[in-house]
Protein backbone atom coordinates (compact mmCIF):
# COMPACT_ATOMS: atom_id res chain seq x y z
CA UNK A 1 -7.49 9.40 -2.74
CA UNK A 2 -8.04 12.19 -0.38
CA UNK A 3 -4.07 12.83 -0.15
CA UNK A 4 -4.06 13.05 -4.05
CA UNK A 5 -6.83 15.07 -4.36
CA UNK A 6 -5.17 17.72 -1.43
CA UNK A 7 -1.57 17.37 -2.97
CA UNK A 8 -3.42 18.58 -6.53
CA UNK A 9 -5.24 21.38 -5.11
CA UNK A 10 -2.48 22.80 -3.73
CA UNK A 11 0.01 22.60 -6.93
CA UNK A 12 -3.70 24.36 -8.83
CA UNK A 13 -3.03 27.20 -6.29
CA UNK A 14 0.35 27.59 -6.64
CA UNK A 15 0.42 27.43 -10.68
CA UNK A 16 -2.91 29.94 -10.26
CA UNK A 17 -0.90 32.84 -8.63
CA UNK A 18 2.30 32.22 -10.65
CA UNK A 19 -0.62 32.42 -14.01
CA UNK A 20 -2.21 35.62 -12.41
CA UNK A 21 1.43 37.11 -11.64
CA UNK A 22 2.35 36.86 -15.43
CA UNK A 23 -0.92 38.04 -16.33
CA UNK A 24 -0.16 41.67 -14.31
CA UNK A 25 2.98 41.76 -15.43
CA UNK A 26 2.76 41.33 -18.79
CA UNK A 27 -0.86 42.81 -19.60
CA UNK A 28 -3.01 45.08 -18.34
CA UNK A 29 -6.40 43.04 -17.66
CA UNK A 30 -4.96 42.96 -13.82
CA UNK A 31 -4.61 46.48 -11.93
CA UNK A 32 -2.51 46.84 -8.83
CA UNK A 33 -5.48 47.18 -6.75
CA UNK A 34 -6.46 43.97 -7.60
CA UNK A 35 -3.57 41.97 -7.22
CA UNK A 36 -3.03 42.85 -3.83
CA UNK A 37 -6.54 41.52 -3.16
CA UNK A 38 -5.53 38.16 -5.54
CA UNK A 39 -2.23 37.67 -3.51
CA UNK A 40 -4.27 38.18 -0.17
CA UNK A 41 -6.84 35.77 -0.74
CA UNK A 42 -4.65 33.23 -3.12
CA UNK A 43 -1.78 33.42 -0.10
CA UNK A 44 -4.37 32.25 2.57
CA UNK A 45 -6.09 29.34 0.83
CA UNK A 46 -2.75 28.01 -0.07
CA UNK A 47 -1.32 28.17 3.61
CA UNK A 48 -4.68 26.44 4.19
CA UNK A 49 -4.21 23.60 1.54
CA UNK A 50 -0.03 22.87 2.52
CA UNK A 51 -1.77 22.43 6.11
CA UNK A 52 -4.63 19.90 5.06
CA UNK A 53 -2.60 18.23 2.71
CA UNK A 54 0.28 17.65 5.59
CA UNK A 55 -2.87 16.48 7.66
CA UNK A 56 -4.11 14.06 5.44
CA UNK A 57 -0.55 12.39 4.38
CA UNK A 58 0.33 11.87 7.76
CA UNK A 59 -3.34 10.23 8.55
CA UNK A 60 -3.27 6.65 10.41
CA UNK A 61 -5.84 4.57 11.86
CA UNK A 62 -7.66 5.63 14.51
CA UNK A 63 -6.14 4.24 17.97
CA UNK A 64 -2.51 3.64 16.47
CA UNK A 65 0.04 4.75 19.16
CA UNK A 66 2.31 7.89 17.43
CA UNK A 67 5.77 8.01 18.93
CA UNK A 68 6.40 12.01 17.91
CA UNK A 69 9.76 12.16 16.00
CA UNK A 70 11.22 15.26 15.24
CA UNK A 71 14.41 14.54 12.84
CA UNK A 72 17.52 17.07 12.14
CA UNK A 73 16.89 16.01 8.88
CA UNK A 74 13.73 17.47 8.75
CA UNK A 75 14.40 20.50 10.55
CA UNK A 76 17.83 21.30 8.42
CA UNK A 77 15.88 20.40 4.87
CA UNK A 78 13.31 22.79 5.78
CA UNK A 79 15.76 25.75 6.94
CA UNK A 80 17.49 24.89 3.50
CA UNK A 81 14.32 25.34 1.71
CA UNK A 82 13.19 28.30 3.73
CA UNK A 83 16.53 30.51 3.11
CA UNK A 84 16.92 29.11 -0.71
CA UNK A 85 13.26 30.95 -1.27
CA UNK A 86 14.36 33.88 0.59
CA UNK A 87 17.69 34.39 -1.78
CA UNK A 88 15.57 33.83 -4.67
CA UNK A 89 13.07 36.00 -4.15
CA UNK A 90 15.67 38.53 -2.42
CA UNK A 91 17.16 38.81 -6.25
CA UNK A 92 14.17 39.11 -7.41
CA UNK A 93 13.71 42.48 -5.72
CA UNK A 94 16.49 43.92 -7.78
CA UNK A 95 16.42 45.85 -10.20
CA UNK A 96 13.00 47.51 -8.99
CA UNK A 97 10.92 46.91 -12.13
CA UNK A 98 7.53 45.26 -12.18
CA UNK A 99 9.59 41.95 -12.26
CA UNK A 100 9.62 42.32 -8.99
CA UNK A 101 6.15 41.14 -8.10
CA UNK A 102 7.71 37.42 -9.68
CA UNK A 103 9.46 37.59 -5.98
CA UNK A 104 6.11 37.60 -4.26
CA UNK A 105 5.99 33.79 -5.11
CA UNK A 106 9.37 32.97 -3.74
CA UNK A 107 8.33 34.76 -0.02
CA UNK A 108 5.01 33.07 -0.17
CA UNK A 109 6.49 29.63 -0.67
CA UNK A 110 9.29 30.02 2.16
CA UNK A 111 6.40 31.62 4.58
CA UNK A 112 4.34 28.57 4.02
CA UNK A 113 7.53 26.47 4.84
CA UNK A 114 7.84 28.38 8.17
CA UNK A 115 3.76 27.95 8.73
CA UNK A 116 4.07 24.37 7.71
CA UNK A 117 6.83 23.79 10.09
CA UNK A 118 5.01 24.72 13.07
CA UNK A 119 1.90 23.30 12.32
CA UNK A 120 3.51 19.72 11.72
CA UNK A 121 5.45 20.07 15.72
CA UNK A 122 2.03 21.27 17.06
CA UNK A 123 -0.08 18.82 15.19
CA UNK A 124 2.71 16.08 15.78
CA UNK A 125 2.41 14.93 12.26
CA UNK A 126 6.39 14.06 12.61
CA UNK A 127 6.38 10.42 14.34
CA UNK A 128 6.70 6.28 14.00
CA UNK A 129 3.79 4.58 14.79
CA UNK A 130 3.13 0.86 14.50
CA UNK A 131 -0.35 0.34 12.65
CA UNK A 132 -1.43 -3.66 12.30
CA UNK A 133 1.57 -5.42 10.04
CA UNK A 134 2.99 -1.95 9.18
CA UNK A 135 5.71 0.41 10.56
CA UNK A 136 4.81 3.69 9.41
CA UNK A 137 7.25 7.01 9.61
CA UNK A 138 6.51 10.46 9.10
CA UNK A 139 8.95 13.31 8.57
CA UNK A 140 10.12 14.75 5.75
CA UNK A 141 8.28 12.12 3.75
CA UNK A 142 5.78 9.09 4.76
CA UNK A 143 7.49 5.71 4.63
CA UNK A 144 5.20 2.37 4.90
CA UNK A 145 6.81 -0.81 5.09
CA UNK A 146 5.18 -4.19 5.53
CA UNK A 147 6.50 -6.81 8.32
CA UNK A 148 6.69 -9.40 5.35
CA UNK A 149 8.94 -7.02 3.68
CA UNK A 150 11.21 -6.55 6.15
CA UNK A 151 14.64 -8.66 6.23
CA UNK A 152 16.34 -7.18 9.26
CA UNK A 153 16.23 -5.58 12.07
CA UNK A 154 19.03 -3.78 14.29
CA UNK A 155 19.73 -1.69 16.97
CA UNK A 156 22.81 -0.54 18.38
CA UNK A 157 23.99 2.92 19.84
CA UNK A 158 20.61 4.37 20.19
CA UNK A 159 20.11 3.69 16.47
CA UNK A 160 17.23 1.22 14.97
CA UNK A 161 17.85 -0.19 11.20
CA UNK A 162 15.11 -1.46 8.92
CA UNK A 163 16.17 -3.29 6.61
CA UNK A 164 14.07 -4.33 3.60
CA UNK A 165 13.05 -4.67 -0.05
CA UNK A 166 16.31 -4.26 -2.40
CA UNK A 167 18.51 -3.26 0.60
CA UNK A 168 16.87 -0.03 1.21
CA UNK A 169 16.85 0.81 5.11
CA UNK A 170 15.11 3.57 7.03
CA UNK A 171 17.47 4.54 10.12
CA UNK A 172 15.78 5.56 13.66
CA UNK A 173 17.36 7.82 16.02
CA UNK A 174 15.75 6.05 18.63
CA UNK A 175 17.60 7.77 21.22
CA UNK A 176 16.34 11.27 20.43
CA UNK A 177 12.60 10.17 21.26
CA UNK A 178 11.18 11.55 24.24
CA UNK A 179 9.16 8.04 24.20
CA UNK A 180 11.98 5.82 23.74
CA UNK A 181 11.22 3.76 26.41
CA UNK A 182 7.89 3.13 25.16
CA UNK A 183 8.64 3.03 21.62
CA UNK A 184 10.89 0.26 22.74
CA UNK A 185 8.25 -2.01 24.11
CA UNK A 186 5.75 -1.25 21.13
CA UNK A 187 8.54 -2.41 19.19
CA UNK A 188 9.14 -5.21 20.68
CA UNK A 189 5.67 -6.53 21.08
CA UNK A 190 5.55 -5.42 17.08
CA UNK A 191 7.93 -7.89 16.52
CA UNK A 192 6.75 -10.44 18.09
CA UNK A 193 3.01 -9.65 16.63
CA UNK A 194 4.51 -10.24 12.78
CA UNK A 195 6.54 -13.28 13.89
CA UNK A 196 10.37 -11.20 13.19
CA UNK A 197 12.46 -12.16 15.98
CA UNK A 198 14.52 -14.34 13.74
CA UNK A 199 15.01 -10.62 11.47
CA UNK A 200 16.76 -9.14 14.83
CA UNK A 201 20.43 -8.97 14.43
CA UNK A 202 21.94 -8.35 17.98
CA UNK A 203 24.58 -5.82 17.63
CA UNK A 204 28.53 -6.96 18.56
């Protein structure tokens, strides 16, 4: 419930500025003095919710082992994002009307992505961990999956493939963990925990 409740409070935010934005620029109960103060104030507690809401996604049990696992995927998705939000709200700029405070938005959202970032590599809230009978991984989503749901496993080239429900796989670059060693082991003792060495496929 608590990552619902985070995730909403953060969209209220967002849909709050973009509400007083119009307001300004289409009436005159909002000075310029004041919105300063509203984007000020608005910008911070929405930094602040992205931040707790990334916390609380990413949450596990307490003791689970994290492996930290820091994708390209993730990283090139959220340069994508960042620079689409600067173009937009680049336009935006132009010509210099009051339309221009619409751009205000845009900046906040790819400054949050840039905050966000950061806070995820120096909270670690990027990783694989093993938690009872699940596999859990964190990056630019969470994925959960069950041992009972799982129908194969494989490695081969530094690469580990999930295989499960309806033929949909998540794909570890196992080889690009500073851990892999030990990610290795808990894997293998993960395995044998949930009874799935006959779901290993040794690669050819």
């Amino acid at each position: 419930m608590k990552p619902l409740l985070s995730i909403l409070f953060k969209y209220i935010i967002l849909f709050v500025i973009i509400g007083i934005t119009l307001v300004f620029i289409f009436t005159n109960n909002i000075g310029y003095t004041e919105i300063k103060y509203l984007f000020a104030g608005l910008s911070v507690l929405y930094i602040a919710a992205c931040c707790i809401e990334a916390e609380q996604i990413a949450a596990v049990s307490k003791g689970t082992k994290k492996f930290i696992y820091f994708t390209d995927s993730f990283i090139s998705k959220r340069f994508l994002k960042i620079i689409f939000f600067l173009c937009s709200g680049s336009i935006l700029l132009f010509p210099h009307s009051i339309i221009n405070y619409m751009s205000f938005i845009c900046f906040l959202i790819a400054f949050t992505e840039i905050i966000l970032t950061l806070w995820r590599h120096a909270r670690k809230l990027c990783f694989v961990a093993f938690e009872g009978n699940k596999i859990i991984m964190s990056t630019n989503k969470i994925i959960s999956i069950h041992a009972a749901a799982i129908e194969k496993i494989e490695k081969r080239h530094g690469i580990t493939y999930f295989v499960y429900e309806n033929n949909a796989a998540i794909t570890l670059r196992t080889d690009t963990m500073k851990e892999k060693d030990a990610f290795s082991e808990a894997l293998t003792k993960w395995i044998a925990d949930n009874h799935l060495e006959s779901k290993v496929v040794t690669a050819s």
